[in-house]
N, C-alpha and C. Protein backbone atom coordinates (compact mmCIF):
# COMPACT_ATOMS: atom_id res chain seq x y z
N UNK A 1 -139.89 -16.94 -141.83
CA UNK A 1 -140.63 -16.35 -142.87
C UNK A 1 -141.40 -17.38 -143.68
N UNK A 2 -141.74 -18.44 -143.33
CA UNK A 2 -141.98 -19.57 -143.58
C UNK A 2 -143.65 -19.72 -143.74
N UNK A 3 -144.70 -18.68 -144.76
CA UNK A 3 -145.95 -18.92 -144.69
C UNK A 3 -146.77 -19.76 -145.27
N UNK A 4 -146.38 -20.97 -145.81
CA UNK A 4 -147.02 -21.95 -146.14
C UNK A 4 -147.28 -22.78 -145.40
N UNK A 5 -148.66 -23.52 -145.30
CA UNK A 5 -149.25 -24.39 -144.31
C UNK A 5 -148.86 -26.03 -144.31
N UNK A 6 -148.55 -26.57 -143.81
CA UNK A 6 -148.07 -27.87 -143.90
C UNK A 6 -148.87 -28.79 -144.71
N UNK A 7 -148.84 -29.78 -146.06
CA UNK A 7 -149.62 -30.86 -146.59
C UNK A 7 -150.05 -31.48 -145.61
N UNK A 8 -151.51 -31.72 -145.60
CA UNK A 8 -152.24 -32.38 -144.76
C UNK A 8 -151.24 -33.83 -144.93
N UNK A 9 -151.22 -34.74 -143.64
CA UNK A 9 -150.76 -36.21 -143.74
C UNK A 9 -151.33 -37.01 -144.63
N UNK A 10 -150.77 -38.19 -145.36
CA UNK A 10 -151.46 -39.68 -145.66
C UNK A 10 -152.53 -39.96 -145.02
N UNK A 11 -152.58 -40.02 -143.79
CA UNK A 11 -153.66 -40.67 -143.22
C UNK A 11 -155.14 -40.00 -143.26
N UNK A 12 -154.71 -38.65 -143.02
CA UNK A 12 -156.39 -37.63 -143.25
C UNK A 12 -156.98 -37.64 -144.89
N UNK A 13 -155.88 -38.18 -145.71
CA UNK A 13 -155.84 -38.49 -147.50
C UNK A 13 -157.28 -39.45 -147.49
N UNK A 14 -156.32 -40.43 -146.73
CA UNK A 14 -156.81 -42.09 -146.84
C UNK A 14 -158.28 -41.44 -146.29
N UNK A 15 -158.41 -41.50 -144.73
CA UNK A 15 -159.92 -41.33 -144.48
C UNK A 15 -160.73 -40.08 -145.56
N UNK A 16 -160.46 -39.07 -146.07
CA UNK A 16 -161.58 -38.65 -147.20
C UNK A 16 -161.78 -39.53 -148.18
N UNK A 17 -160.95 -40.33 -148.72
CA UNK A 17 -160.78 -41.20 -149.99
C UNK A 17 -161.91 -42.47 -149.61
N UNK A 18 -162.05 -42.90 -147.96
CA UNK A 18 -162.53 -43.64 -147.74
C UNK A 18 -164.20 -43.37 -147.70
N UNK A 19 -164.51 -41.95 -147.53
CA UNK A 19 -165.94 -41.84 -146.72
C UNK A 19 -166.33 -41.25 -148.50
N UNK A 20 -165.39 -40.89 -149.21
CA UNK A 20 -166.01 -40.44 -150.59
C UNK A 20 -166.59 -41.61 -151.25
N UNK A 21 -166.02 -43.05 -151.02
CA UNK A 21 -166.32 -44.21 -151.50
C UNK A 21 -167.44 -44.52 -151.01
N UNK A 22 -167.72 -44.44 -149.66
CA UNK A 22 -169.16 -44.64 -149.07
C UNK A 22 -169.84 -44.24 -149.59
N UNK A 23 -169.97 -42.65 -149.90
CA UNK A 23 -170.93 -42.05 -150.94
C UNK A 23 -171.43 -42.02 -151.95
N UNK A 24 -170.70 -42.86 -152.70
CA UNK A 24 -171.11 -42.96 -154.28
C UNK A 24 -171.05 -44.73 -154.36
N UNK A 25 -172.32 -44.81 -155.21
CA UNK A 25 -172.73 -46.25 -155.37
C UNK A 25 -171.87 -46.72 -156.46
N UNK A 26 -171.69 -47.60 -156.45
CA UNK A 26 -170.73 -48.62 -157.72
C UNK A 26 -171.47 -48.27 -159.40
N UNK A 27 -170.63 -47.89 -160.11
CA UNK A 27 -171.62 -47.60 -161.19
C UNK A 27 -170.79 -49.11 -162.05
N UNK A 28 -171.90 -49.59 -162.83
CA UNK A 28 -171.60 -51.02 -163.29
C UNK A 28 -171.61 -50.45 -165.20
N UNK A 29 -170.21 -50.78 -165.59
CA UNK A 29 -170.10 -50.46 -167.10
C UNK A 29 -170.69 -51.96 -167.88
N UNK A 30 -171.11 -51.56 -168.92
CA UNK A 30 -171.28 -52.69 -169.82
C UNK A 30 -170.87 -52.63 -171.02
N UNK A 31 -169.61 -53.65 -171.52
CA UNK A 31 -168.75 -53.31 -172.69
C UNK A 31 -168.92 -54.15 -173.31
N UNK A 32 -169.41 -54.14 -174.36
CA UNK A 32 -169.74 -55.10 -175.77
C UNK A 32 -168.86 -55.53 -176.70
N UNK A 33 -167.83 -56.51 -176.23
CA UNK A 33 -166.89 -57.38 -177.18
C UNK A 33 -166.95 -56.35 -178.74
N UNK A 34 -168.47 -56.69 -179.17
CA UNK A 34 -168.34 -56.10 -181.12
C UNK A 34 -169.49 -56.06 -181.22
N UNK A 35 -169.74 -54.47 -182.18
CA UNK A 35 -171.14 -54.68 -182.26
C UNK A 35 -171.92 -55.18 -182.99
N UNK A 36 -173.09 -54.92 -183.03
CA UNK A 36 -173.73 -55.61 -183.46
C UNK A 36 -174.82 -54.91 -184.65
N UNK A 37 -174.62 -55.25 -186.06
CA UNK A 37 -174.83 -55.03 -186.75
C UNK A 37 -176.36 -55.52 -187.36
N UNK A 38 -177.02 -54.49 -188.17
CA UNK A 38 -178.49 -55.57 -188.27
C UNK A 38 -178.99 -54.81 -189.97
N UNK A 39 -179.57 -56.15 -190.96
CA UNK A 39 -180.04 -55.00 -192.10
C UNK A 39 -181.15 -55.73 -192.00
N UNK A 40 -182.25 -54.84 -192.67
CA UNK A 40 -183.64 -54.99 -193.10
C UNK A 40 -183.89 -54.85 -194.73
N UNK A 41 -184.31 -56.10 -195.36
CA UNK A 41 -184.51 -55.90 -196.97
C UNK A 41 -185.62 -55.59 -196.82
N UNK A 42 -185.95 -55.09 -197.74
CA UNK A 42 -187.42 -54.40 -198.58
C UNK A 42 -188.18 -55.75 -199.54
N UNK A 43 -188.94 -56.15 -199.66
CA UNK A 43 -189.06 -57.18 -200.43
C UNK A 43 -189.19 -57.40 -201.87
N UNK A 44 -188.61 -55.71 -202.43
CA UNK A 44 -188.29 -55.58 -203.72
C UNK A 44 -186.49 -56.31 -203.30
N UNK A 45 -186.16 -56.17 -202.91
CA UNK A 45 -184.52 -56.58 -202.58
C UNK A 45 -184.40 -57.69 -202.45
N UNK A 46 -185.11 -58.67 -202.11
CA UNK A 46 -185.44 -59.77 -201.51
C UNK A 46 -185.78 -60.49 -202.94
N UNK A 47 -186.73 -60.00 -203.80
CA UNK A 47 -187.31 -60.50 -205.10
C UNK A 47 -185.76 -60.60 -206.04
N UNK A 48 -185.08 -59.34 -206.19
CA UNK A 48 -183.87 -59.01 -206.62
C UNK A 48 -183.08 -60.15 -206.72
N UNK A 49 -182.53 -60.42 -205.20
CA UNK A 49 -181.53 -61.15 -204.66
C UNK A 49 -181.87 -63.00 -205.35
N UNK A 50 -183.86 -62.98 -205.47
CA UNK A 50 -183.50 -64.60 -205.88
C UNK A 50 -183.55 -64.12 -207.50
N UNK A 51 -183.70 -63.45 -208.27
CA UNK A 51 -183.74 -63.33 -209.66
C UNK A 51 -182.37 -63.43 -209.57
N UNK A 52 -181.68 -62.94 -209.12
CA UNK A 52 -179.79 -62.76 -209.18
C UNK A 52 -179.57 -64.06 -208.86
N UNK A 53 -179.92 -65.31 -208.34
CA UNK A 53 -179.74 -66.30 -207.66
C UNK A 53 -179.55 -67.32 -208.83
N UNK A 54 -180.81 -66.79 -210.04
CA UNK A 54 -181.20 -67.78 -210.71
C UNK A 54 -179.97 -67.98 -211.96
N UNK A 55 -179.55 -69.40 -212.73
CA UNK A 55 -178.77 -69.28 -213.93
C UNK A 55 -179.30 -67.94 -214.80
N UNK A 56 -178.57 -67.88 -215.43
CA UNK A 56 -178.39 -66.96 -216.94
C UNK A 56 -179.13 -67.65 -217.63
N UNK A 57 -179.69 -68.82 -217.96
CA UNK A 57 -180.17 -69.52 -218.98
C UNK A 57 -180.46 -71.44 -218.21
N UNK A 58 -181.62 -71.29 -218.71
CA UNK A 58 -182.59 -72.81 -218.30
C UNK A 58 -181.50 -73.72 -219.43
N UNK A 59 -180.84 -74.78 -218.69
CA UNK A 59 -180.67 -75.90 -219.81
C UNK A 59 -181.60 -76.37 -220.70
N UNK A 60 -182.66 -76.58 -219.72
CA UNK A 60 -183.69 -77.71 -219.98
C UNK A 60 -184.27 -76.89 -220.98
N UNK A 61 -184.58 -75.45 -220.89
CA UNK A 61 -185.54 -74.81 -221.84
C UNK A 61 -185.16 -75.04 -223.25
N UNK A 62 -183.66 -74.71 -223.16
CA UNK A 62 -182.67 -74.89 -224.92
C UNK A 62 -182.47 -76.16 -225.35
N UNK A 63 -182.07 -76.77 -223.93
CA UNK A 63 -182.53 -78.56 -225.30
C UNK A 63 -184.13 -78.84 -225.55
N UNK A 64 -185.37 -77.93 -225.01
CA UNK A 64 -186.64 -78.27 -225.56
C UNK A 64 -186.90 -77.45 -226.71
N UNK A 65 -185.89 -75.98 -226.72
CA UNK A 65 -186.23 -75.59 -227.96
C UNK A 65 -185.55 -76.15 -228.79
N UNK A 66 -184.64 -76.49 -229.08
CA UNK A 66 -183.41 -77.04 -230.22
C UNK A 66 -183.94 -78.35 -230.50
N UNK A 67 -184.68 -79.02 -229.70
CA UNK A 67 -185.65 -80.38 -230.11
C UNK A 67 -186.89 -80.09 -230.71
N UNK A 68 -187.59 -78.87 -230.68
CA UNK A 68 -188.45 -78.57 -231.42
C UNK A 68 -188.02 -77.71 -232.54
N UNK A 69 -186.98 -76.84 -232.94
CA UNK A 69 -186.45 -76.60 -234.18
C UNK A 69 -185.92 -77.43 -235.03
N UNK A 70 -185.09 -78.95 -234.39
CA UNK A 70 -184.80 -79.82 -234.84
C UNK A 70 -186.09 -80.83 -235.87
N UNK A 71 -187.06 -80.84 -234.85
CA UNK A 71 -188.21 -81.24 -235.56
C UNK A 71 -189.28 -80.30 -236.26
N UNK A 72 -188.95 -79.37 -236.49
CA UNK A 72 -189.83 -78.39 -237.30
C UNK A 72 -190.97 -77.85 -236.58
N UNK A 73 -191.35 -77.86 -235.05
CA UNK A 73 -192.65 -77.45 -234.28
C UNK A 73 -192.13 -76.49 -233.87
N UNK A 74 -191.28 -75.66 -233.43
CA UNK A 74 -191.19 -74.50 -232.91
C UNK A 74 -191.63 -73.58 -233.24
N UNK A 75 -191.51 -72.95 -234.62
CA UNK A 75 -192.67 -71.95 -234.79
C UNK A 75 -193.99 -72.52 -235.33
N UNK A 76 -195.20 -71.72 -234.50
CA UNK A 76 -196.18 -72.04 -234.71
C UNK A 76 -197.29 -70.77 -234.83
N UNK A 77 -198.57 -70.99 -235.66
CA UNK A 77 -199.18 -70.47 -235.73
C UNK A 77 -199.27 -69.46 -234.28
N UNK A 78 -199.94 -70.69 -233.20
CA UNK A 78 -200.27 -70.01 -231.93
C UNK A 78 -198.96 -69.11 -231.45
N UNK A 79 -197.70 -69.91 -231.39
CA UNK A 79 -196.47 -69.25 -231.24
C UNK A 79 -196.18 -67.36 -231.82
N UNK A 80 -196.62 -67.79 -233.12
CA UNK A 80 -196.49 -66.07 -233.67
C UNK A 80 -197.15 -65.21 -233.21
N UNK A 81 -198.80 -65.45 -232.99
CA UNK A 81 -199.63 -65.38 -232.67
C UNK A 81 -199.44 -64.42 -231.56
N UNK A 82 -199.18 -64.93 -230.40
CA UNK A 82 -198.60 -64.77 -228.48
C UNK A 82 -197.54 -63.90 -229.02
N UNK A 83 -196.75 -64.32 -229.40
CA UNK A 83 -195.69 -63.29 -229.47
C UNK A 83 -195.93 -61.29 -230.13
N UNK A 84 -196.64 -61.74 -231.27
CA UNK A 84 -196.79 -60.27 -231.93
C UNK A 84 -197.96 -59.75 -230.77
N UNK A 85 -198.76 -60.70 -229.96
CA UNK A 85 -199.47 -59.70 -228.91
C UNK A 85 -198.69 -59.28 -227.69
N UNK A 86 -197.62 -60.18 -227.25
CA UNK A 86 -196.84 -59.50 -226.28
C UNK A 86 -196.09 -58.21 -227.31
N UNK A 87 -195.91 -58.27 -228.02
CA UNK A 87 -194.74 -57.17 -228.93
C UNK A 87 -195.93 -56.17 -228.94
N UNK A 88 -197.26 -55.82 -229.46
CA UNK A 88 -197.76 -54.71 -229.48
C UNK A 88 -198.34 -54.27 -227.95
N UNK A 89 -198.39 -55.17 -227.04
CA UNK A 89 -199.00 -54.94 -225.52
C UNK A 89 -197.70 -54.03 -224.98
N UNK A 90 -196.13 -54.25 -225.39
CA UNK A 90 -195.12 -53.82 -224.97
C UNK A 90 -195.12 -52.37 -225.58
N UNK A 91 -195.51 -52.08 -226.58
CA UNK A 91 -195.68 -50.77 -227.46
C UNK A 91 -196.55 -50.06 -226.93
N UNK A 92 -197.90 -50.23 -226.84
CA UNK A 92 -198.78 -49.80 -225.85
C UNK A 92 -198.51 -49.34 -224.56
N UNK A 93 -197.52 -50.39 -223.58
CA UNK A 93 -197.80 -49.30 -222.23
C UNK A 93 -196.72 -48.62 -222.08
């Protein structure tokens, strides 16, 4: 009463396994260790980055002003002058 068909042998395995290999070409993977990351600044970002670069404050500028307050030239006619036109040019725009 026995109607199941016998598992084909090993060997008829092996030869399909073999002629399926014939058929299909080697496919070649390419695996990338890490990727690879990339940025693009804007050259407002770029302007940013060296203003951020720069001190908080010029040495050189404060020992030239404190040498001219020391000697009484720091404020000056022309000095007030420049200044109250940057102060109303700033009001203006």
């Amino acid at each position: 009463m026995n109607s199941l068909n016998p598992i084909a042998s090993s060997t008829s395995l092996r030869g399909d396994a073999a002629r399926v290999s014939e058929r299909r070409p080697a496919v070649e993977v390419q695996v990338h260790a890490e990727p690879v990351d990339t940025v693009d600044l804007s050259e407002r970002a770029r302007l940013l980055d060296a203003l951020r670069s720069q001190p908080d404050f010029r040495p050189e500028v404060v020992d030239r002003v404190k040498g001219e307050i020391e000697r009484g030239t720091y404020l000056t006619d022309e000095k007030l002058d420049k200044a109250l036109d940057a102060l109303i040019n700033d009001f203006l725009a």
